[in-house]
N, C-alpha and C. Protein backbone atom coordinates (compact mmCIF):
# COMPACT_ATOMS: atom_id res chain seq x y z
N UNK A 1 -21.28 40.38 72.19
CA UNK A 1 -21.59 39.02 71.77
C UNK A 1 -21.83 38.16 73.01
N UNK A 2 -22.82 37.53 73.09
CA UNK A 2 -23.25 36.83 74.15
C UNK A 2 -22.69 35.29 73.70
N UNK A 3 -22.25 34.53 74.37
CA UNK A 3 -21.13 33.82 74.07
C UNK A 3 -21.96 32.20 74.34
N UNK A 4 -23.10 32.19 75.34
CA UNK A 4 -23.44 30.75 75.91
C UNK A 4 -24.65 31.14 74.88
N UNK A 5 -25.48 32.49 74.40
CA UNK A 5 -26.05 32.10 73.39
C UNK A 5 -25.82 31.68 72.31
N UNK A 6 -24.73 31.89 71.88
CA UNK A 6 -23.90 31.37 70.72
C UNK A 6 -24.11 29.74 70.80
N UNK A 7 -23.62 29.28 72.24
CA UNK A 7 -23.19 28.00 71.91
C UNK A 7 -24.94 27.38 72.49
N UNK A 8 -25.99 27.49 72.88
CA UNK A 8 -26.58 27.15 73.07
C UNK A 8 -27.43 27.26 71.34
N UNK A 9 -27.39 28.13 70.67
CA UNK A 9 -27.95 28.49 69.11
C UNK A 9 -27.07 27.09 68.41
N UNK A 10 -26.02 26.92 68.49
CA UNK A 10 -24.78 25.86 68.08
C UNK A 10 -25.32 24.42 68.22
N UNK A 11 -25.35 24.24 69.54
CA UNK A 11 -26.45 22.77 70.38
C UNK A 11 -28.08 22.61 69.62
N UNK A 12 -28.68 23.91 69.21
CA UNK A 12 -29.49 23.56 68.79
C UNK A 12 -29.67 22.90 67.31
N UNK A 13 -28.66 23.86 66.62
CA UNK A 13 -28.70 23.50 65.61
C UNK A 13 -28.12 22.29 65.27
N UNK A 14 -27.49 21.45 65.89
CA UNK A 14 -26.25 20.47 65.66
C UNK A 14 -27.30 19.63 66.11
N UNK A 15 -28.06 19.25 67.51
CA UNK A 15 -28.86 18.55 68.00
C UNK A 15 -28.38 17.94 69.40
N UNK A 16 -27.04 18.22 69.82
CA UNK A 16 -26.71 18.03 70.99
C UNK A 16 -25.15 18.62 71.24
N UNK A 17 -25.22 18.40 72.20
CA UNK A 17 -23.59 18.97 73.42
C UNK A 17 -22.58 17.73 73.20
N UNK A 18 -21.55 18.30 72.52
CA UNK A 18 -20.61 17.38 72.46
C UNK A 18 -18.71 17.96 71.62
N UNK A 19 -18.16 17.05 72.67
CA UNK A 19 -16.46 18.01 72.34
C UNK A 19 -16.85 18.39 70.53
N UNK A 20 -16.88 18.03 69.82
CA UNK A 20 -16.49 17.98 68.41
C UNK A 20 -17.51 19.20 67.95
N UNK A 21 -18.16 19.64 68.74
CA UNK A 21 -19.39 20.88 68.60
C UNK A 21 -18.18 22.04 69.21
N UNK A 22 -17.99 21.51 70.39
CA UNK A 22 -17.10 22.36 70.88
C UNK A 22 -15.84 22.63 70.46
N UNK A 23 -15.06 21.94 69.93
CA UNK A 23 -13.69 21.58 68.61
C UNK A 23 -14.19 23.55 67.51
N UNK A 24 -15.36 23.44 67.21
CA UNK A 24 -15.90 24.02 65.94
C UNK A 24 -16.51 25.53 66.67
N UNK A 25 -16.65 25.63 67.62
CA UNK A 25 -17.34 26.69 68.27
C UNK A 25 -16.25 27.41 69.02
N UNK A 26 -14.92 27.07 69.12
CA UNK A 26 -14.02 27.52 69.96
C UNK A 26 -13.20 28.24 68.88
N UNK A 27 -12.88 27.33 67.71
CA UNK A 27 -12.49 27.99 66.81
C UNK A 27 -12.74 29.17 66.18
N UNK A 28 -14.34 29.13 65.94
CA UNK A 28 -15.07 30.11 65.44
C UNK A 28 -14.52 31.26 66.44
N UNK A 29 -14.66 31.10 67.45
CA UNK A 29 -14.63 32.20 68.31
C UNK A 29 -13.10 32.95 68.26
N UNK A 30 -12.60 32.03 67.82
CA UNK A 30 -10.84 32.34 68.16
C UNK A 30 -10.64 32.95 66.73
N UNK A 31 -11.11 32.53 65.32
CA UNK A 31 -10.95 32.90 64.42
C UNK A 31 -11.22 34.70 64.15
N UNK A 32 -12.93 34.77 64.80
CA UNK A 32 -13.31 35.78 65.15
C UNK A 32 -12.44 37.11 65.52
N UNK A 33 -11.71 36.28 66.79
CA UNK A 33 -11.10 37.46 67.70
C UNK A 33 -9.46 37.80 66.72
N UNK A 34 -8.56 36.75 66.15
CA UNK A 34 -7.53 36.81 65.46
C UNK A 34 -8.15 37.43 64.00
N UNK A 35 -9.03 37.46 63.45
CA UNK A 35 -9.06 38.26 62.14
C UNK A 35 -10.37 39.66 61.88
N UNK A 36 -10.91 39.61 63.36
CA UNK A 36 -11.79 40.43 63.15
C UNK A 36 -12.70 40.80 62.56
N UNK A 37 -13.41 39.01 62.55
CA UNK A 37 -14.45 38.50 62.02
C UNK A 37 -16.05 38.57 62.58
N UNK A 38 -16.96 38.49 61.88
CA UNK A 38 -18.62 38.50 62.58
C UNK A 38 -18.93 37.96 61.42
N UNK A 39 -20.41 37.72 61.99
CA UNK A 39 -21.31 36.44 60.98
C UNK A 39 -20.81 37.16 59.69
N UNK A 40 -20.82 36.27 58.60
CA UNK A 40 -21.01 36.34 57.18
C UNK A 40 -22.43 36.37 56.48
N UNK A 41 -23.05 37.13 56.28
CA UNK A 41 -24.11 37.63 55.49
C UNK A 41 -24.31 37.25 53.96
N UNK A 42 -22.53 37.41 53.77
CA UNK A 42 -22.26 36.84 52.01
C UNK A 42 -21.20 36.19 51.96
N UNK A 43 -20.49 36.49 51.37
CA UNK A 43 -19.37 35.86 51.06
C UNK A 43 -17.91 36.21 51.57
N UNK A 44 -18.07 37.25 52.32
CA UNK A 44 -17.02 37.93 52.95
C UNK A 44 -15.87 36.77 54.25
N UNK A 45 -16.70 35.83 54.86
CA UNK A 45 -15.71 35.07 55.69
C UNK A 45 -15.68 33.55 54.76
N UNK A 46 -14.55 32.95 55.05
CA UNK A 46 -14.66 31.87 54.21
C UNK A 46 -14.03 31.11 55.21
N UNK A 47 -14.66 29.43 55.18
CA UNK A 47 -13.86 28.91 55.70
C UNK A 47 -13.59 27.41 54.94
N UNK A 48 -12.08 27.09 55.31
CA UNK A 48 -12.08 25.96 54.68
C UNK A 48 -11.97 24.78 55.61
N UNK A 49 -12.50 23.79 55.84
CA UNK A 49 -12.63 22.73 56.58
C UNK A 49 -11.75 21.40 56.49
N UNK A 50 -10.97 20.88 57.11
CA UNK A 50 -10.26 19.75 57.06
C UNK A 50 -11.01 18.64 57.31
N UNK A 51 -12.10 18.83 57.93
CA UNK A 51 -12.84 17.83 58.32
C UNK A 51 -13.97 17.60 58.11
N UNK A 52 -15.15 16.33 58.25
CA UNK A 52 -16.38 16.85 58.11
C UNK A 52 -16.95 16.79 59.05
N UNK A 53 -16.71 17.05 60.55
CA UNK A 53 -17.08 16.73 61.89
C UNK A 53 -17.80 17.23 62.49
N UNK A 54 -18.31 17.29 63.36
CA UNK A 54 -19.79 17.82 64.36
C UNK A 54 -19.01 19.84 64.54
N UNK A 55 -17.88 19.80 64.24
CA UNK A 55 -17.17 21.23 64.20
C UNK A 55 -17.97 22.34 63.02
N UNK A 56 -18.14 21.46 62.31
CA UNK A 56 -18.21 22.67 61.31
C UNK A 56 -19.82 23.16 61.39
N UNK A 57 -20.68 22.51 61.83
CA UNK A 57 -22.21 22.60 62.11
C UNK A 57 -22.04 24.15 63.13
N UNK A 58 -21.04 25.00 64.32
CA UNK A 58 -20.71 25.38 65.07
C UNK A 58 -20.39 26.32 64.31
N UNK A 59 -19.40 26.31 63.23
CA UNK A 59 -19.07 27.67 62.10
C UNK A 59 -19.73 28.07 61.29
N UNK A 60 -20.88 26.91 60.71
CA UNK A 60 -22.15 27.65 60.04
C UNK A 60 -22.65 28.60 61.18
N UNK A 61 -23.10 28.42 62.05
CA UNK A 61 -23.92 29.08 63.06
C UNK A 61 -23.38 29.99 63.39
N UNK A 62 -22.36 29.94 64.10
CA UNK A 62 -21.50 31.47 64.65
C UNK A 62 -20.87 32.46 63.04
N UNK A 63 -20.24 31.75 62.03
CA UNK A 63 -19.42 32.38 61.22
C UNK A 63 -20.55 32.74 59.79
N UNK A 64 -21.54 32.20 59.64
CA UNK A 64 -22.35 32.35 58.88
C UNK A 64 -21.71 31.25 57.46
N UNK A 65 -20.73 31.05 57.60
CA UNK A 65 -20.24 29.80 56.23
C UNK A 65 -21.31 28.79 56.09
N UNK A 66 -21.43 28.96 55.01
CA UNK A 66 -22.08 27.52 54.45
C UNK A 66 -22.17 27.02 52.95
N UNK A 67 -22.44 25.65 52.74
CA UNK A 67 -22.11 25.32 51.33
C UNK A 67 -23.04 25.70 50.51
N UNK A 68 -24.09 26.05 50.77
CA UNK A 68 -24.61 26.58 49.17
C UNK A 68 -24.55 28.35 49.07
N UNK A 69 -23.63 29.12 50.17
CA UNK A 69 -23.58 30.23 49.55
C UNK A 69 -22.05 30.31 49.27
N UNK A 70 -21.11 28.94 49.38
CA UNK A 70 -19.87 29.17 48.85
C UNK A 70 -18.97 29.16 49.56
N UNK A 71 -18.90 29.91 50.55
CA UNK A 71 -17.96 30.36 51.65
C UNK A 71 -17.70 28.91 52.65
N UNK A 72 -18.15 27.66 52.57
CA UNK A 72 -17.58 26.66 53.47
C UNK A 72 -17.29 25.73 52.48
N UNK A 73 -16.02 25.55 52.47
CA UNK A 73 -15.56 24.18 51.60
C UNK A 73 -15.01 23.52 52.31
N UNK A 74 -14.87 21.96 51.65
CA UNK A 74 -14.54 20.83 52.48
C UNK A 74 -12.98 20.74 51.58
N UNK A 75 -12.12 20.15 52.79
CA UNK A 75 -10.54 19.91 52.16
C UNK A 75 -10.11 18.71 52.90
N UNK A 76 -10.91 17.76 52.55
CA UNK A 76 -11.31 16.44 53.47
C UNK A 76 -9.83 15.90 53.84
N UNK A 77 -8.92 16.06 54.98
CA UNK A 77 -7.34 15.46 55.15
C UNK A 77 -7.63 14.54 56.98
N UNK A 78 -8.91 14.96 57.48
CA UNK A 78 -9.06 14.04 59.07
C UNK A 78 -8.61 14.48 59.89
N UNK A 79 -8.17 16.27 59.62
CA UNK A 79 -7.91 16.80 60.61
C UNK A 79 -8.71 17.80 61.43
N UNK A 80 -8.57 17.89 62.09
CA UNK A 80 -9.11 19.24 63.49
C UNK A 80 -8.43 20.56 63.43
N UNK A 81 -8.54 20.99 61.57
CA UNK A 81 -8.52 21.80 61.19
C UNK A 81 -8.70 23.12 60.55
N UNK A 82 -8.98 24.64 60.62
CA UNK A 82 -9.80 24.79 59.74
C UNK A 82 -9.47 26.15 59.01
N UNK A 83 -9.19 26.63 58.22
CA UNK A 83 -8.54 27.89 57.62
C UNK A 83 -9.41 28.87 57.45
N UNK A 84 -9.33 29.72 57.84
CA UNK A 84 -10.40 31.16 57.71
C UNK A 84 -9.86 32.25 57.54
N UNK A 85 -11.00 32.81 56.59
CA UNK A 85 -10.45 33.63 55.42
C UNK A 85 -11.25 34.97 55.12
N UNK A 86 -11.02 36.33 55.75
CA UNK A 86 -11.29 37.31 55.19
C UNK A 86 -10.85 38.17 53.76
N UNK A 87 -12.55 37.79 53.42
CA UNK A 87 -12.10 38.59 51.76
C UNK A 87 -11.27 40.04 51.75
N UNK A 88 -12.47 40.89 52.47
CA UNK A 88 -12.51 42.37 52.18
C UNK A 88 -10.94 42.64 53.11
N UNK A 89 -10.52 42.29 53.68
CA UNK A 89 -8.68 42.53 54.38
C UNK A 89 -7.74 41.44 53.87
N UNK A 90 -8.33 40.78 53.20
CA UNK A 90 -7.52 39.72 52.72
C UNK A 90 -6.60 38.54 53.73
N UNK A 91 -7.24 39.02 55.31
CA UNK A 91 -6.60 38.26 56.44
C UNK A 91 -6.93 37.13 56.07
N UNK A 92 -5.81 35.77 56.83
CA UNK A 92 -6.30 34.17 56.91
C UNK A 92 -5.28 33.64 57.95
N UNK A 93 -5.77 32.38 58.51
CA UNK A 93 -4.91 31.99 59.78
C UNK A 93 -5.55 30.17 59.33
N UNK A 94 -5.00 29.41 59.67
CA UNK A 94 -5.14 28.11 59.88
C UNK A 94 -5.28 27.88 61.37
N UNK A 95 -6.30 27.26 61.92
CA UNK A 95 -6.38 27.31 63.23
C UNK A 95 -6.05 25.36 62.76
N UNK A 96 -5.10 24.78 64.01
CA UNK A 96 -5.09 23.22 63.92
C UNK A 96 -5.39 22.98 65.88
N UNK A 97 -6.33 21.89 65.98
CA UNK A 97 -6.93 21.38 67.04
C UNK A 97 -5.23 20.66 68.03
N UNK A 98 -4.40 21.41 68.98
CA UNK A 98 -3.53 20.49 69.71
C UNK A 98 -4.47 19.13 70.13
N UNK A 99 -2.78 18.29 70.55
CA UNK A 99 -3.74 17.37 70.89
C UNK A 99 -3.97 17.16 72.29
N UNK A 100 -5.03 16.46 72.91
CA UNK A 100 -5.56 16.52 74.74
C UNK A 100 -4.99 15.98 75.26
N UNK A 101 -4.59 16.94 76.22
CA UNK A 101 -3.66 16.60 77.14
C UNK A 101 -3.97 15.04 77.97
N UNK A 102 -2.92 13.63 78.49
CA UNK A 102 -3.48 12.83 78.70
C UNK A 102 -4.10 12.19 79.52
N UNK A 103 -3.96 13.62 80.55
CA UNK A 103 -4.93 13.41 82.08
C UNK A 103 -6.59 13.18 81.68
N UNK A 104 -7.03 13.47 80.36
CA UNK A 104 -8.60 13.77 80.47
C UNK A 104 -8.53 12.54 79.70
N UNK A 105 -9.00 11.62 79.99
CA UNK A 105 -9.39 9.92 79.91
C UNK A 105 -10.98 9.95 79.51
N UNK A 106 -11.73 9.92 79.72
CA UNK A 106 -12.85 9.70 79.62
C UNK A 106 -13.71 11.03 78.46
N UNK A 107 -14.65 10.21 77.56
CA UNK A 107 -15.55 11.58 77.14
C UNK A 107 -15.72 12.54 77.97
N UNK A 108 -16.53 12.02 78.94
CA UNK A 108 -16.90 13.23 79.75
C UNK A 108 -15.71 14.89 80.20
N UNK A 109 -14.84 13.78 80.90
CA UNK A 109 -13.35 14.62 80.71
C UNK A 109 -12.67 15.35 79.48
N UNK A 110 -13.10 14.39 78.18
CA UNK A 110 -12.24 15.74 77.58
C UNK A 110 -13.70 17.07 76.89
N UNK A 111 -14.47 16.82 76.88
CA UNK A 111 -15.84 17.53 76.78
C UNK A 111 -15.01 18.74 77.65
N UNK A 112 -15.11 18.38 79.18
CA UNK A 112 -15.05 19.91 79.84
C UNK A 112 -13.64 20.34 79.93
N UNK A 113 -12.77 19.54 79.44
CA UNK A 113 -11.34 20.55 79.30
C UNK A 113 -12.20 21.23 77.98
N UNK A 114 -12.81 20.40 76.76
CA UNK A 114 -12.64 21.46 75.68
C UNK A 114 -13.20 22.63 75.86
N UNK A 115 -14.42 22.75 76.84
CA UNK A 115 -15.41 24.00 77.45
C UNK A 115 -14.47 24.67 77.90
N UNK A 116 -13.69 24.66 78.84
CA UNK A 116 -13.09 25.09 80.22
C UNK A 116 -11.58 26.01 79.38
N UNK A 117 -11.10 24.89 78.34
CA UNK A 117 -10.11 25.98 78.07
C UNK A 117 -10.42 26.96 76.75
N UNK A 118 -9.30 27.62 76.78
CA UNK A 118 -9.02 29.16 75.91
C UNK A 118 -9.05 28.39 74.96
N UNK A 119 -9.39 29.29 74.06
CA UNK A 119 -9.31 28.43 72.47
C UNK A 119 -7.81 29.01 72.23
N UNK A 120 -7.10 29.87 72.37
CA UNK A 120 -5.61 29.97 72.40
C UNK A 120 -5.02 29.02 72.97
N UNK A 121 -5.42 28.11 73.65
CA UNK A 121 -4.52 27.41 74.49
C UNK A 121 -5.00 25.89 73.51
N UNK A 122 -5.99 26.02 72.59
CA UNK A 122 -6.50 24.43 72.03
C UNK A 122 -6.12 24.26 70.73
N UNK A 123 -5.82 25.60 70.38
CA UNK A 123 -5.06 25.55 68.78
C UNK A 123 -3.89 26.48 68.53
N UNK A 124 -2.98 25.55 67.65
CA UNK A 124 -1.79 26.06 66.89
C UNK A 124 -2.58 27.20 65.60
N UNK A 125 -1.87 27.76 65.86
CA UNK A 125 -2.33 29.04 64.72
C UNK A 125 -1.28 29.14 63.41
N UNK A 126 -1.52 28.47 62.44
CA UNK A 126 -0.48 29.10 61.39
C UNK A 126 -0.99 29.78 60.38
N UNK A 127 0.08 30.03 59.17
CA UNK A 127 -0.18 30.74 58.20
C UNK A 127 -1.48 29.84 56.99
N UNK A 128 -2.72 29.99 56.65
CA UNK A 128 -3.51 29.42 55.83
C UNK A 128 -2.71 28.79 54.57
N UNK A 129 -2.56 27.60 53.99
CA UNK A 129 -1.81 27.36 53.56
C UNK A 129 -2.34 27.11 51.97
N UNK A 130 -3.70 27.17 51.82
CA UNK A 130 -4.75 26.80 50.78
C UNK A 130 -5.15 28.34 50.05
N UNK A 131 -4.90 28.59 48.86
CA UNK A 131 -5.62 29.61 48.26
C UNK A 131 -6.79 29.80 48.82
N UNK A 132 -7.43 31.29 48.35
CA UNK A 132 -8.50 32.03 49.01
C UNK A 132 -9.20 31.27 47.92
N UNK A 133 -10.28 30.92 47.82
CA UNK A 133 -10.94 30.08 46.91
C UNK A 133 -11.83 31.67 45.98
N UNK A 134 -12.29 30.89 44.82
CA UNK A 134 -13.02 32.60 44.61
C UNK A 134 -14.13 32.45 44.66
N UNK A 135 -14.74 33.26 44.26
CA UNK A 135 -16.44 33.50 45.11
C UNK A 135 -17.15 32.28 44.40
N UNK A 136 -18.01 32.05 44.87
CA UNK A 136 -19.25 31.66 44.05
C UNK A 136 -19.49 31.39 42.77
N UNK A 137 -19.39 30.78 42.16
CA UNK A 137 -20.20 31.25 40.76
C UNK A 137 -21.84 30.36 39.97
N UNK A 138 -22.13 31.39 39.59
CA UNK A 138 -23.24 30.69 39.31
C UNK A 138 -23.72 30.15 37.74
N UNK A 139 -24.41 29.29 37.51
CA UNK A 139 -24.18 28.50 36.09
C UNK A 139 -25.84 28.20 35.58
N UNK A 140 -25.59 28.35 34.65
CA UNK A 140 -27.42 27.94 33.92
C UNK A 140 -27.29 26.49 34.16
N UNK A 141 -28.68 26.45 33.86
CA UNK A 141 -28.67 25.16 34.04
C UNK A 141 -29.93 24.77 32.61
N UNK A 142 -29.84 23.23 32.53
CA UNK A 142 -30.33 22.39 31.29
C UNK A 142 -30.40 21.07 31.39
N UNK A 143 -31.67 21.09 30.43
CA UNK A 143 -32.54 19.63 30.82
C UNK A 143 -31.33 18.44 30.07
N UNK A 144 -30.95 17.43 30.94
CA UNK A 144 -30.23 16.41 30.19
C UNK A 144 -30.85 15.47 28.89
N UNK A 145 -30.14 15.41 28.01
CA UNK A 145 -31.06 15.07 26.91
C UNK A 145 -31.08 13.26 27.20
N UNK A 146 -30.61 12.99 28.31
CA UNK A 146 -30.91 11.49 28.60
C UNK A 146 -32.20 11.32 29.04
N UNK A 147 -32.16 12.01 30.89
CA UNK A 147 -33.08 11.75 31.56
C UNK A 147 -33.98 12.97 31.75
N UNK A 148 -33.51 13.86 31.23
CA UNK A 148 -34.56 15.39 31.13
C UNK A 148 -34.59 15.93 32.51
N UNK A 149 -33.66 15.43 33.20
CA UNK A 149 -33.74 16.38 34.58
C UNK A 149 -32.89 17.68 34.46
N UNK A 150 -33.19 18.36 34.98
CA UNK A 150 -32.50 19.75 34.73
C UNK A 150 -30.95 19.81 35.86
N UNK A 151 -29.90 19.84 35.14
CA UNK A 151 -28.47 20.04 35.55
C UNK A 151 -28.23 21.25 35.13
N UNK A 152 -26.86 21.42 36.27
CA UNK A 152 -25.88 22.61 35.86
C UNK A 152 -25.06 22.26 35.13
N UNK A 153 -24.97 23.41 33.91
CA UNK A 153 -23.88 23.18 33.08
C UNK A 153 -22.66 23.05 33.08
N UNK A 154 -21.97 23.29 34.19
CA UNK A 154 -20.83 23.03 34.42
C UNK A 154 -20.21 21.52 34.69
N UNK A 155 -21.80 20.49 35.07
CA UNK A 155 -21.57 19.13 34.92
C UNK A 155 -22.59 18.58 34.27
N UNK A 156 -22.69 18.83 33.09
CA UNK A 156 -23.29 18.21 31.86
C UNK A 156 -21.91 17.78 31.14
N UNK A 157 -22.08 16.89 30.37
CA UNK A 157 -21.06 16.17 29.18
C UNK A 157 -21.68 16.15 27.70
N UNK A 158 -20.74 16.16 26.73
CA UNK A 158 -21.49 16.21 25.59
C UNK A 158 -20.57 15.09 25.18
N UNK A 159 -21.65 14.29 24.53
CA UNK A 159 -21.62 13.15 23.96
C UNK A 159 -22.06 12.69 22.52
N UNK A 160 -21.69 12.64 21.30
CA UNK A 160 -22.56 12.43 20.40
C UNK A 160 -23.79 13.85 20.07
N UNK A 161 -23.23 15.00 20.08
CA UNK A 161 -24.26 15.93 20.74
C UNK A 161 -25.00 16.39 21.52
N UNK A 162 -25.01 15.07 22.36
CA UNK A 162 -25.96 14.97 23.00
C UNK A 162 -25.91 15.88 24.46
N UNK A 163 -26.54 16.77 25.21
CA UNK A 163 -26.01 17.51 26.91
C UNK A 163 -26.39 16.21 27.95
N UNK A 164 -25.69 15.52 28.29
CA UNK A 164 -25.67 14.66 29.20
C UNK A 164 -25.18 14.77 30.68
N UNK A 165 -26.11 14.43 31.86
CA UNK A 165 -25.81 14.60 33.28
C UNK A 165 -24.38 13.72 33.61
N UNK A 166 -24.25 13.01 34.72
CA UNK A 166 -23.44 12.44 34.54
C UNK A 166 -23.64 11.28 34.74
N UNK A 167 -24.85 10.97 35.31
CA UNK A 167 -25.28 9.90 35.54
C UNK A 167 -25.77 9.11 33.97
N UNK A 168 -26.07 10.17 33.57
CA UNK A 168 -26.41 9.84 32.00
C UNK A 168 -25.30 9.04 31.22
N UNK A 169 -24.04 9.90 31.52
CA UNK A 169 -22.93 9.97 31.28
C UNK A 169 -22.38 8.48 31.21
């Protein structure tokens, strides 16, 4: 694994260099090495996100998670957190972001501690504390008898007979 292509593929996709890219790319990497993880293809790595921060743009890319194939959910709490989850071994670890040490004052400063150090040394590792979520599922979908746009059935409402979106709703 070539490691500055990683994070240079990361920068691209995100649109620039910055700690909170790096927060999400260190993890990935650390998650990687503690569960004996590689990209996700399907549904096999999961991750769950505490945050919605420039981090998780870094775990789509390296971990293959993302929200429309299931495997990245949001568990919105504001932390620099993120739980990852092998299906097929059933491994999971909570990686949590320590906090920076208070010599690095400036952006610039804490940017290259976050480069510079071990991702062992930037996160507490505990036990995942959130169920394994389950896969995917997928749902027909149907024209709302309000506005005739086509919804998934799982958020349609029935009203008076009627299959209503929710906006309909």
């Amino acid at each position: 694994m070539n490691e500055q292509k990683l994070w240079e593929d990361c920068v691209a996709f995100h649109g620039h260099a910055c700690g909170g890219l790096t927060i999400g790319y260190k993890a990935s990497l650390y998650a990687m090495a503690l569960l004996g993880l590689s990209r996700s293809e399907d549904e096999s790595v999961v991750c769950i996100t505490e945050n919605d921060a420039c981090g998780v743009d870094a775990i789509q890319v390296i971990l293959g998670c993302s929200i429309g194939k299931g495997n990245l959910l949001f568990h919105l709490r504001g932390k620099q957190a993120f739980s990852f989850y092998e299906r097929n071994s059933g491994k999971s670890v909570r990686l949590v972001l320590r906090p920076t040490p208070a010599e690095y004052q400036t952006k610039e400063e804490r940017f290259r501690y976050l480069q510079d150090a071990a991702p062992a040394s930037l996160f507490d590792v505990k036990p995942a504390v959130l169920s394994l979520p389950e896969r995917a599922r997928l749902f027909q979908s149907h024209p709302c008898d309000g506005c005739g746009e086509v919804t998934a059935e799982h958020l349609l409402r029935l009203e008076n007979g009627k299959k209503l979106c929710l906006d309909c709703f």
